[in-house]
PDB file of N, CA and C in Angstrom:
ATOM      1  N   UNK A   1     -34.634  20.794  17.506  1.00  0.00           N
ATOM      2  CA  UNK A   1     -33.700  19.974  18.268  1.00  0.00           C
ATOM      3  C   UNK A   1     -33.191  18.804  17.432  1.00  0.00           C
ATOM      4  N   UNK A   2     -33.853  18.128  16.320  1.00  0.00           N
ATOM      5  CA  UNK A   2     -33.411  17.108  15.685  1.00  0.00           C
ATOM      6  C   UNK A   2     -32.447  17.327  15.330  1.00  0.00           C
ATOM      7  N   UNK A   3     -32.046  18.568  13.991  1.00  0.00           N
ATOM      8  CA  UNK A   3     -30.836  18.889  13.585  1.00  0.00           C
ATOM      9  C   UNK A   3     -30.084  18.674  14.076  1.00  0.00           C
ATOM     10  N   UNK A   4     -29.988  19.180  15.407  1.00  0.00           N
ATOM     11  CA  UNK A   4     -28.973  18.970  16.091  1.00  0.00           C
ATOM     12  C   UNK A   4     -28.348  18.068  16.506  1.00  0.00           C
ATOM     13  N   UNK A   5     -29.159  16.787  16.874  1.00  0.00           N
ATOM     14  CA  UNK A   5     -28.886  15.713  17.578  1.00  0.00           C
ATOM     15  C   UNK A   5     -28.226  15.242  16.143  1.00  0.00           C
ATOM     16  N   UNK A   6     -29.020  14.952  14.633  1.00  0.00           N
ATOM     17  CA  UNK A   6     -28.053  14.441  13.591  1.00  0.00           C
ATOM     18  C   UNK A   6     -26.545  15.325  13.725  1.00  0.00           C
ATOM     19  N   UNK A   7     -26.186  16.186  13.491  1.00  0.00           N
ATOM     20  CA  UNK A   7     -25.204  16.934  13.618  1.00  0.00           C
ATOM     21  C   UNK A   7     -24.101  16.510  15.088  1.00  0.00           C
ATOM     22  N   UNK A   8     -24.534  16.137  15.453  1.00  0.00           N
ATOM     23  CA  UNK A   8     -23.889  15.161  16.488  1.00  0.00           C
ATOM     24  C   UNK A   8     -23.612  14.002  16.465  1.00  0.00           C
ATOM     25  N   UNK A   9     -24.568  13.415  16.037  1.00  0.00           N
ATOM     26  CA  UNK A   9     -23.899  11.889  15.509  1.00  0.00           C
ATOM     27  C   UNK A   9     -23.201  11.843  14.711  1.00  0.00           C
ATOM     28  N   UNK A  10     -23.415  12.594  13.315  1.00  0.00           N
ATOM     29  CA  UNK A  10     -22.303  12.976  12.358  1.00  0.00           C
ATOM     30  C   UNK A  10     -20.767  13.223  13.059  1.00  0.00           C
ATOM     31  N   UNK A  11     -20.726  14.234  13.752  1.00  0.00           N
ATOM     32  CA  UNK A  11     -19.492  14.562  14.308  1.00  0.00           C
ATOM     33  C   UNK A  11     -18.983  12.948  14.975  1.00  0.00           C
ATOM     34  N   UNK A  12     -19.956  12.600  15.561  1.00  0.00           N
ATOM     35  CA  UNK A  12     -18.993  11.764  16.201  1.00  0.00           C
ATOM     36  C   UNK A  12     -18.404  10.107  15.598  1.00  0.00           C
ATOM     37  N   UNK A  13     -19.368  10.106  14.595  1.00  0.00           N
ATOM     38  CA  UNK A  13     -18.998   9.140  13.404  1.00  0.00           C
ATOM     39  C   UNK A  13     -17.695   9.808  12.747  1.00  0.00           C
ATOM     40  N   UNK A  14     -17.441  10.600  12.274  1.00  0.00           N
ATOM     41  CA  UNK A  14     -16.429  11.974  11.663  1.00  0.00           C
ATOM     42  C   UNK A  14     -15.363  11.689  12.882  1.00  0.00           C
ATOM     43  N   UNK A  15     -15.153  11.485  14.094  1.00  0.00           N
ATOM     44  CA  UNK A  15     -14.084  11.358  14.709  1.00  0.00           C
ATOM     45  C   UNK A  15     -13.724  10.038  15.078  1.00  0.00           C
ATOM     46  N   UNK A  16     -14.672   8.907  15.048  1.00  0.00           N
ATOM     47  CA  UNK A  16     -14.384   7.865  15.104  1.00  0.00           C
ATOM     48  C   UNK A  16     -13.721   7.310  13.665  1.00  0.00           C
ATOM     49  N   UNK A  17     -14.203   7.729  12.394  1.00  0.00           N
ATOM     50  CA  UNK A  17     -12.894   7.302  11.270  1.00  0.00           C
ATOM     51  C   UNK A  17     -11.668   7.961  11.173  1.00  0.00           C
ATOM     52  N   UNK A  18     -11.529   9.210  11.429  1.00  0.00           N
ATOM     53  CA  UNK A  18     -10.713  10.012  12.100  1.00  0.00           C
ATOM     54  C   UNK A  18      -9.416   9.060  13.050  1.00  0.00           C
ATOM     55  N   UNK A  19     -10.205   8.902  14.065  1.00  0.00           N
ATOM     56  CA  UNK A  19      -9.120   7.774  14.767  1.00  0.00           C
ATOM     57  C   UNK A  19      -8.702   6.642  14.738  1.00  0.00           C
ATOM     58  N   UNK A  20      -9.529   5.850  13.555  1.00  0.00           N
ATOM     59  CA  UNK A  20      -9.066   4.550  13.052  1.00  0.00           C
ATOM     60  C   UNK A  20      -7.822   4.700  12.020  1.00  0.00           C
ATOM     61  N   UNK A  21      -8.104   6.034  11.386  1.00  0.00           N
ATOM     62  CA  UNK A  21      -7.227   6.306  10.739  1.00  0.00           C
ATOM     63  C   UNK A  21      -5.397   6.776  11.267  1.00  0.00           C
ATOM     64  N   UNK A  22      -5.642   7.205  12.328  1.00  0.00           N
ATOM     65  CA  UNK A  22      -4.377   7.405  12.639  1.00  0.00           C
ATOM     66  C   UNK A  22      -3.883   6.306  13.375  1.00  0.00           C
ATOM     67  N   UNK A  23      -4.738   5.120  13.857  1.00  0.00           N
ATOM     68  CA  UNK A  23      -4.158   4.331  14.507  1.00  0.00           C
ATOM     69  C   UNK A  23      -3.859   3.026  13.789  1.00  0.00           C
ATOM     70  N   UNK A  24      -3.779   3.184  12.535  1.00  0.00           N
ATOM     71  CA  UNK A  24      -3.192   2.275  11.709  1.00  0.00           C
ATOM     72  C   UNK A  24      -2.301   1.909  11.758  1.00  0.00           C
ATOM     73  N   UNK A  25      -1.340   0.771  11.727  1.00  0.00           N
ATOM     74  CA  UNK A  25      -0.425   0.371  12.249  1.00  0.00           C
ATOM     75  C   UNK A  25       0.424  -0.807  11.333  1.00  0.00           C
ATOM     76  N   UNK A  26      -0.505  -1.679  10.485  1.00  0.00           N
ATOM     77  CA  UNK A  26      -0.403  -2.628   9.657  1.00  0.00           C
ATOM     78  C   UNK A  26      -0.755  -1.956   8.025  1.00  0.00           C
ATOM     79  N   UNK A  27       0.511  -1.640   7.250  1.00  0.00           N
ATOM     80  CA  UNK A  27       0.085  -1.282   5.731  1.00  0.00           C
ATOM     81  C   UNK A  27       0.556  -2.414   4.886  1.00  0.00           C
ATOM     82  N   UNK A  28      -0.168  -2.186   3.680  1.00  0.00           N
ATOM     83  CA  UNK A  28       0.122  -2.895   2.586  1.00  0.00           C
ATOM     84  C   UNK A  28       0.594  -2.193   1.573  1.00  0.00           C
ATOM     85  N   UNK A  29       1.578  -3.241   1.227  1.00  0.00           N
ATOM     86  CA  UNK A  29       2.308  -2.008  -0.387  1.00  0.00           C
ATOM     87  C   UNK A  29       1.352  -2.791  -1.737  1.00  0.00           C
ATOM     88  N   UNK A  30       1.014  -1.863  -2.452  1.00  0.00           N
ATOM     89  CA  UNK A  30       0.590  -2.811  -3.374  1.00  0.00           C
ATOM     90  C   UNK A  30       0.923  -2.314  -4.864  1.00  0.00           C
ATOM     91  N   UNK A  31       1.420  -2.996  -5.519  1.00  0.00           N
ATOM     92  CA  UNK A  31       2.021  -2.028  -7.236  1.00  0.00           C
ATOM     93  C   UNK A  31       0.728  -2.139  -8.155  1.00  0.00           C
ATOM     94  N   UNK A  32       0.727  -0.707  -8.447  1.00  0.00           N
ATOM     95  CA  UNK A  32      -0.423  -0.500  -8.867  1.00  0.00           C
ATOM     96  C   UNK A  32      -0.026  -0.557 -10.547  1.00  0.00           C
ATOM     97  N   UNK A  33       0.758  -0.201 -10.956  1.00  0.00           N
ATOM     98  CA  UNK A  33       1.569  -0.160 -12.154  1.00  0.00           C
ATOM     99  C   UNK A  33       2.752  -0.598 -12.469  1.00  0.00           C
ATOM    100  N   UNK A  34       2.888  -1.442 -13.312  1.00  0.00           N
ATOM    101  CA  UNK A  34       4.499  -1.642 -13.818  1.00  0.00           C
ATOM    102  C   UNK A  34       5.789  -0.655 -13.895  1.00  0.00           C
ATOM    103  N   UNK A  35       4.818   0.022 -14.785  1.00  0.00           N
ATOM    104  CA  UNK A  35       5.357   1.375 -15.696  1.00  0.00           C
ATOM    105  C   UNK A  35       6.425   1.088 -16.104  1.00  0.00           C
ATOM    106  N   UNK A  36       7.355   1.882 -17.305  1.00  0.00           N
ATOM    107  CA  UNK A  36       8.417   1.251 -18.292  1.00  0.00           C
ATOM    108  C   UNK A  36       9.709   0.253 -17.742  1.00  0.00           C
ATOM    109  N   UNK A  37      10.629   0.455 -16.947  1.00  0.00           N
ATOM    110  CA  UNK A  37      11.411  -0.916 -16.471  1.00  0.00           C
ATOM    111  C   UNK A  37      11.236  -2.022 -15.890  1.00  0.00           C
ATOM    112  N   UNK A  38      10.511  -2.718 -16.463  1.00  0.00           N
ATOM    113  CA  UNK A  38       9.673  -3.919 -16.141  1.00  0.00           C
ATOM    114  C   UNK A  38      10.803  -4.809 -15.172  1.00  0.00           C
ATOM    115  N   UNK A  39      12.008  -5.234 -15.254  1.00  0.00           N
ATOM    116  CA  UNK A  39      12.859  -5.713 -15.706  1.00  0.00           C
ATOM    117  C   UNK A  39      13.327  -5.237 -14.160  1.00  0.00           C
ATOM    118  N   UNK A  40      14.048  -3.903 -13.838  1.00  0.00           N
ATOM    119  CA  UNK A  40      13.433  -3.121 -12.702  1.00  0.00           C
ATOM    120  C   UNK A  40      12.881  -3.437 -11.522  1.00  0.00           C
ATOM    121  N   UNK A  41      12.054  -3.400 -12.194  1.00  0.00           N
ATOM    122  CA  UNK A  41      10.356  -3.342 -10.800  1.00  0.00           C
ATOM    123  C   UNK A  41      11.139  -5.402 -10.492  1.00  0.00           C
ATOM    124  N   UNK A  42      11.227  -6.130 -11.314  1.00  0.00           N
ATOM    125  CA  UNK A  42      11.118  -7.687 -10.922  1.00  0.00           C
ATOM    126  C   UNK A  42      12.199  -7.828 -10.448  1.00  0.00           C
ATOM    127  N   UNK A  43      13.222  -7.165 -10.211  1.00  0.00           N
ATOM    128  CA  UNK A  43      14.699  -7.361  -9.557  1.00  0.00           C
ATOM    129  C   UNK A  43      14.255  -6.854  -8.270  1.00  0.00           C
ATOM    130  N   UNK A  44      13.793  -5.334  -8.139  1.00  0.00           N
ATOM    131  CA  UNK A  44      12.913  -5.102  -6.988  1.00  0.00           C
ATOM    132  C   UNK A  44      12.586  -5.827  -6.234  1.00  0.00           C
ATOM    133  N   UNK A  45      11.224  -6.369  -7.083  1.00  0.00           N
ATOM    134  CA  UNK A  45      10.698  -7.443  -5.814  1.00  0.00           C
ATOM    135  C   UNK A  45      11.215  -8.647  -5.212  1.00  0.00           C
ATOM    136  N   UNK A  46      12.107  -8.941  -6.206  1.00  0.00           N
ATOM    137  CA  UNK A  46      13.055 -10.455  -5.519  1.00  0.00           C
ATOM    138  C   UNK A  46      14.179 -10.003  -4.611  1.00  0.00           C
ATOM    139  N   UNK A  47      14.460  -8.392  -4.368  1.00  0.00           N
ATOM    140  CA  UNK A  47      15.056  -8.138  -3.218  1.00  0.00           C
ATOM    141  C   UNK A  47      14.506  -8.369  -1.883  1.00  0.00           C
ATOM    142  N   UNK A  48      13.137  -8.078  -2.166  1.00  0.00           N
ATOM    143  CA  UNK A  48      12.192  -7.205  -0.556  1.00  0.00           C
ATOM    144  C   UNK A  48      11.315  -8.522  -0.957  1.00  0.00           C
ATOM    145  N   UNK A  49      11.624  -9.507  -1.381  1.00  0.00           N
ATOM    146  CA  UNK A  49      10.633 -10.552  -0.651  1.00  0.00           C
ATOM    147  C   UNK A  49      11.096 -12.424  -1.117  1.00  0.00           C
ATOM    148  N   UNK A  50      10.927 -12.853  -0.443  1.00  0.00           N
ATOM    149  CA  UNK A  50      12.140 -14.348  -0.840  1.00  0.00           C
ATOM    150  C   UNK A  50      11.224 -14.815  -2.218  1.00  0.00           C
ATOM    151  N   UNK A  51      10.758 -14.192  -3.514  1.00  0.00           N
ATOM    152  CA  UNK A  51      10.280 -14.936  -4.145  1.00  0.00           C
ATOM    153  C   UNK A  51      11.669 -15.178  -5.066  1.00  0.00           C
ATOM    154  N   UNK A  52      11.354 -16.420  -6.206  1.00  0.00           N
ATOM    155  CA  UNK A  52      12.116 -16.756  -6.972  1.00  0.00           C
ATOM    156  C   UNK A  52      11.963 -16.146  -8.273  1.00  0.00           C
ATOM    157  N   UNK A  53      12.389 -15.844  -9.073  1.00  0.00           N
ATOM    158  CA  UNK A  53      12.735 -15.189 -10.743  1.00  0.00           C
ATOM    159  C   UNK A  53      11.197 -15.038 -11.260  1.00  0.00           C
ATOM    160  N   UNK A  54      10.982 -16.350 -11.482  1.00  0.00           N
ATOM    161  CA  UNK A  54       9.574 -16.559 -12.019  1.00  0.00           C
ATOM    162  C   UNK A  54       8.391 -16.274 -11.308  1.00  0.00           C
ATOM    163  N   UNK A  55       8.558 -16.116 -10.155  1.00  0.00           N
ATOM    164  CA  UNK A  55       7.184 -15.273  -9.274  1.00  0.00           C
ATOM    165  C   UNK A  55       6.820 -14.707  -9.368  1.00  0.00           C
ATOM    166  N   UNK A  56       8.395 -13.636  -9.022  1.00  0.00           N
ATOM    167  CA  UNK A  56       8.509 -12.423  -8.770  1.00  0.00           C
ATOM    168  C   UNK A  56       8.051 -11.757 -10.353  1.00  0.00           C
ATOM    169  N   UNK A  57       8.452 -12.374 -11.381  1.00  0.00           N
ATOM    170  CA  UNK A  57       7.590 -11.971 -12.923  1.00  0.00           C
ATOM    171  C   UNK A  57       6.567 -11.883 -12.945  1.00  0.00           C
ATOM    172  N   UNK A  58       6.278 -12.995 -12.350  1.00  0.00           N
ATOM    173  CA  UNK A  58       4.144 -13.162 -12.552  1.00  0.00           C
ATOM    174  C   UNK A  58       3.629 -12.430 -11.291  1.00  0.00           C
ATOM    175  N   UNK A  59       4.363 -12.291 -10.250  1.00  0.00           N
ATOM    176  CA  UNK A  59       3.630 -10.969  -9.420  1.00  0.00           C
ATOM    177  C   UNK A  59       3.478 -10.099  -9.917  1.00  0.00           C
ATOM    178  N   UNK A  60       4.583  -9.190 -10.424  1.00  0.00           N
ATOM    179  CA  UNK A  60       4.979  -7.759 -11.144  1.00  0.00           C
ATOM    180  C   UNK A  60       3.582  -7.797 -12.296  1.00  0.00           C
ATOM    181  N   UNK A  61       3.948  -8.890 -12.964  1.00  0.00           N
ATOM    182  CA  UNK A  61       2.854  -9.013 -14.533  1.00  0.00           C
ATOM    183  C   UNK A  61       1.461  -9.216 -13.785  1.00  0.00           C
ATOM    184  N   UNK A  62       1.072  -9.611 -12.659  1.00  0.00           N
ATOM    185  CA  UNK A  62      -0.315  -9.385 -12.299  1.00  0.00           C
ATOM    186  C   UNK A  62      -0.891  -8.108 -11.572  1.00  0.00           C
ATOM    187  N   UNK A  63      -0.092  -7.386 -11.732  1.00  0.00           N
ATOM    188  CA  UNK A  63      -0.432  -5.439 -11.264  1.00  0.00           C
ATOM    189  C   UNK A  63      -1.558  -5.269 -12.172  1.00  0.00           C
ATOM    190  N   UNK A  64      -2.582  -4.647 -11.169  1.00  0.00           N
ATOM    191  CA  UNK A  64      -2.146  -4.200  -9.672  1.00  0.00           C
ATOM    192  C   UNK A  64      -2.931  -5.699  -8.329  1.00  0.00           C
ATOM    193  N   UNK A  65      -1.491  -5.770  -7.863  1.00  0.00           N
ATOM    194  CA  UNK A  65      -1.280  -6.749  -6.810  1.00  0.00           C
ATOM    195  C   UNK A  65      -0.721  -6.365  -5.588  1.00  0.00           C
ATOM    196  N   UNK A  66      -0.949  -7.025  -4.444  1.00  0.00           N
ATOM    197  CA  UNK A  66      -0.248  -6.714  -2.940  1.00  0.00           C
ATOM    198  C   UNK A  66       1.252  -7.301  -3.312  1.00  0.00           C
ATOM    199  N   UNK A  67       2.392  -6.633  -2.749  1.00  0.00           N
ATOM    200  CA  UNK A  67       3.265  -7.351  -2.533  1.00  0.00           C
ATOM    201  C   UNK A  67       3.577  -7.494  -1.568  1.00  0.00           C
ATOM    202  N   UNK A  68       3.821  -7.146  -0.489  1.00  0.00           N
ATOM    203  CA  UNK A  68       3.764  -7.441   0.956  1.00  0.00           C
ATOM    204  C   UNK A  68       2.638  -6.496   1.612  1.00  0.00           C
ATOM    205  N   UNK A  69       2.276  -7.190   2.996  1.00  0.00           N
ATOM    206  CA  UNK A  69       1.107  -7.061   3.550  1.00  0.00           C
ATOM    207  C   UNK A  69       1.854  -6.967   4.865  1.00  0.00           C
ATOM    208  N   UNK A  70       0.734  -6.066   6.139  1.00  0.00           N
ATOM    209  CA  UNK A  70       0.838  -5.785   7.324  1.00  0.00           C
ATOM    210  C   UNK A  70       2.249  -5.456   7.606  1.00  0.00           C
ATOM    211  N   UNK A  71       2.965  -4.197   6.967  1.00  0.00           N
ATOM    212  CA  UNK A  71       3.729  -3.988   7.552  1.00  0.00           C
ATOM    213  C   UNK A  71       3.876  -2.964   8.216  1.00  0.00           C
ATOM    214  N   UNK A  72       5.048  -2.247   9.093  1.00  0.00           N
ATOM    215  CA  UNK A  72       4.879  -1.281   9.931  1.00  0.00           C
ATOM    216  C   UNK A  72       5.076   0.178   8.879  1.00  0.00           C
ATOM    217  N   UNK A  73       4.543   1.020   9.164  1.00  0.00           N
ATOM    218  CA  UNK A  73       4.449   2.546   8.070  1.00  0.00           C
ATOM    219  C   UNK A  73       5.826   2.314   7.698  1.00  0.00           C
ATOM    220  N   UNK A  74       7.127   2.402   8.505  1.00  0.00           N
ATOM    221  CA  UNK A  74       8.170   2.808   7.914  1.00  0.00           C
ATOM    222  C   UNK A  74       8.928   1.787   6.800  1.00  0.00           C
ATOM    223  N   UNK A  75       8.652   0.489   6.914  1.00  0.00           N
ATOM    224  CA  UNK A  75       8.840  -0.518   6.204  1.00  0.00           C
ATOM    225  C   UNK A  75       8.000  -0.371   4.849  1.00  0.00           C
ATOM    226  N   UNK A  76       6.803  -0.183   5.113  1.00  0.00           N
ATOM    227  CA  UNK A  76       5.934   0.283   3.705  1.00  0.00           C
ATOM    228  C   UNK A  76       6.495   1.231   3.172  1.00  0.00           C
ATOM    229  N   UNK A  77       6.833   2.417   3.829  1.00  0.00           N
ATOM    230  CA  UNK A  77       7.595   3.212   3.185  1.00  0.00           C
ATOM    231  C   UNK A  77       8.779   3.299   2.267  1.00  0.00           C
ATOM    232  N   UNK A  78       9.719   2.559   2.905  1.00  0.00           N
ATOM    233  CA  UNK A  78      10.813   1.966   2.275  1.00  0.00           C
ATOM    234  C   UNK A  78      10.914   1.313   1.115  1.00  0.00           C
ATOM    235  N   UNK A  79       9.366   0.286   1.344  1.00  0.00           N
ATOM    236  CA  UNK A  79       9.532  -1.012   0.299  1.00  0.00           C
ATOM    237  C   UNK A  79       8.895   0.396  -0.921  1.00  0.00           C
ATOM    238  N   UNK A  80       7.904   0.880  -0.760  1.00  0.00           N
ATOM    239  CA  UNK A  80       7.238   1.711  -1.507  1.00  0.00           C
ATOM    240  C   UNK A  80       8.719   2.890  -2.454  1.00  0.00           C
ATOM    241  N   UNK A  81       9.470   3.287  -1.687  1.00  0.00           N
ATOM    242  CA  UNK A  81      10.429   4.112  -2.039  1.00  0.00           C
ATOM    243  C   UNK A  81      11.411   3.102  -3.517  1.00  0.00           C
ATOM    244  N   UNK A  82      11.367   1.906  -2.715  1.00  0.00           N
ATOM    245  CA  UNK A  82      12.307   0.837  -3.213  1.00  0.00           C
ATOM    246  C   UNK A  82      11.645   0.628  -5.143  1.00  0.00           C
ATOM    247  N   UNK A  83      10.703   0.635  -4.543  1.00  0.00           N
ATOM    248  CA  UNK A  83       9.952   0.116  -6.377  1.00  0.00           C
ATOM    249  C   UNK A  83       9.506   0.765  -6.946  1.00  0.00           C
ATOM    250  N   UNK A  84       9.329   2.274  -6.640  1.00  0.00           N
ATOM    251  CA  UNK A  84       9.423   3.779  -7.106  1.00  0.00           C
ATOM    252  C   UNK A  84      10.579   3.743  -7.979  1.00  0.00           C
ATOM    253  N   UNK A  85      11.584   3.790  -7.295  1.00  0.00           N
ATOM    254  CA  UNK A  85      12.976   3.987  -7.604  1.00  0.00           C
ATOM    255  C   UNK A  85      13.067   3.032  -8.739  1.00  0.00           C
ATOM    256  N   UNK A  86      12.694   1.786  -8.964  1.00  0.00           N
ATOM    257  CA  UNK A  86      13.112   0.808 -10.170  1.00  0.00           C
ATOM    258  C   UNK A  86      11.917   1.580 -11.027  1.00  0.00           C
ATOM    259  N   UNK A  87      10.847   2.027 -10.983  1.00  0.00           N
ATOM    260  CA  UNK A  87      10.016   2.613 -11.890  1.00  0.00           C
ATOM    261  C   UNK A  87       8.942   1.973 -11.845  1.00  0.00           C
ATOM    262  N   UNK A  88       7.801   1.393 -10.625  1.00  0.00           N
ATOM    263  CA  UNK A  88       6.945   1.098 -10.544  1.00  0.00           C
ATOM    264  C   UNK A  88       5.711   2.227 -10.091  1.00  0.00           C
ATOM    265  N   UNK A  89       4.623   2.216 -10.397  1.00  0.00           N
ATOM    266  CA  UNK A  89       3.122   2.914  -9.205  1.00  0.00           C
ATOM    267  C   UNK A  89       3.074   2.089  -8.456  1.00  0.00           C
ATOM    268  N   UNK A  90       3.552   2.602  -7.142  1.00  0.00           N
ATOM    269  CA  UNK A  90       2.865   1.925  -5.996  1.00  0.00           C
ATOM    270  C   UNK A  90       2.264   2.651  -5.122  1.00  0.00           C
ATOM    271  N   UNK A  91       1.154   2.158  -4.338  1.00  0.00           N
ATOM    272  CA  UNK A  91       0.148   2.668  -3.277  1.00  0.00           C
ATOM    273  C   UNK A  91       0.784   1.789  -1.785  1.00  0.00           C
ATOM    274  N   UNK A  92       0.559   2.732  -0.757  1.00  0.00           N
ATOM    275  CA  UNK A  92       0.454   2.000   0.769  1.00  0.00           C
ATOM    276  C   UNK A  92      -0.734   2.143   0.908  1.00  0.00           C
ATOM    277  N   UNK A  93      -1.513   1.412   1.637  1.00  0.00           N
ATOM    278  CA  UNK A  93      -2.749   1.140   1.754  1.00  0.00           C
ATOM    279  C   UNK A  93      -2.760   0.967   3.532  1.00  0.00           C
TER     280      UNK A  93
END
């Protein structure tokens, strides 16, 4: 009977991350890499976030960093698409 009862708690630990996971709601973009258009990626980020010239440099140059936080999937998505496109690695988290 033990087996069993572990095998049950398992499962139900197994569906409780399960559902934290889909009920995520708040992502973070975070650039995990520069990668070659440096130049790029820092025009990027001074679109999708009010920093100034020189921030937005030393953000980019401190990868891997958050650049925006808690946003909704499709906005992460976007911003994520956005700094792809200039030639960055980025992760949603």
């Amino acid at each position: 009977a033990a087996p069993v009862a572990m095998t049950t708690v398992q499962g139900v630990a197994g569906t409780e991350e399960a559902a934290a996971e889909e009920e995520q709601t708040e992502f973070n973009v975070t650039l995990k890499e520069i990668g070659p258009n440096k130049i790029n990626v820092i025009k990027a980020v001074r679109e999708v976030t009010t920093l100034g010239l020189k921030e937005a440099k030393e953000l980019v140059e401190s990868a891997p960093t958050a650049v925006k936080e808690g946003l909704g999937k499709e906005d992460a998505d976007e911003l994520k698409a956005k700094l792809e496109g200039a030639g960055a690695v980025v992760a949603v988290e």
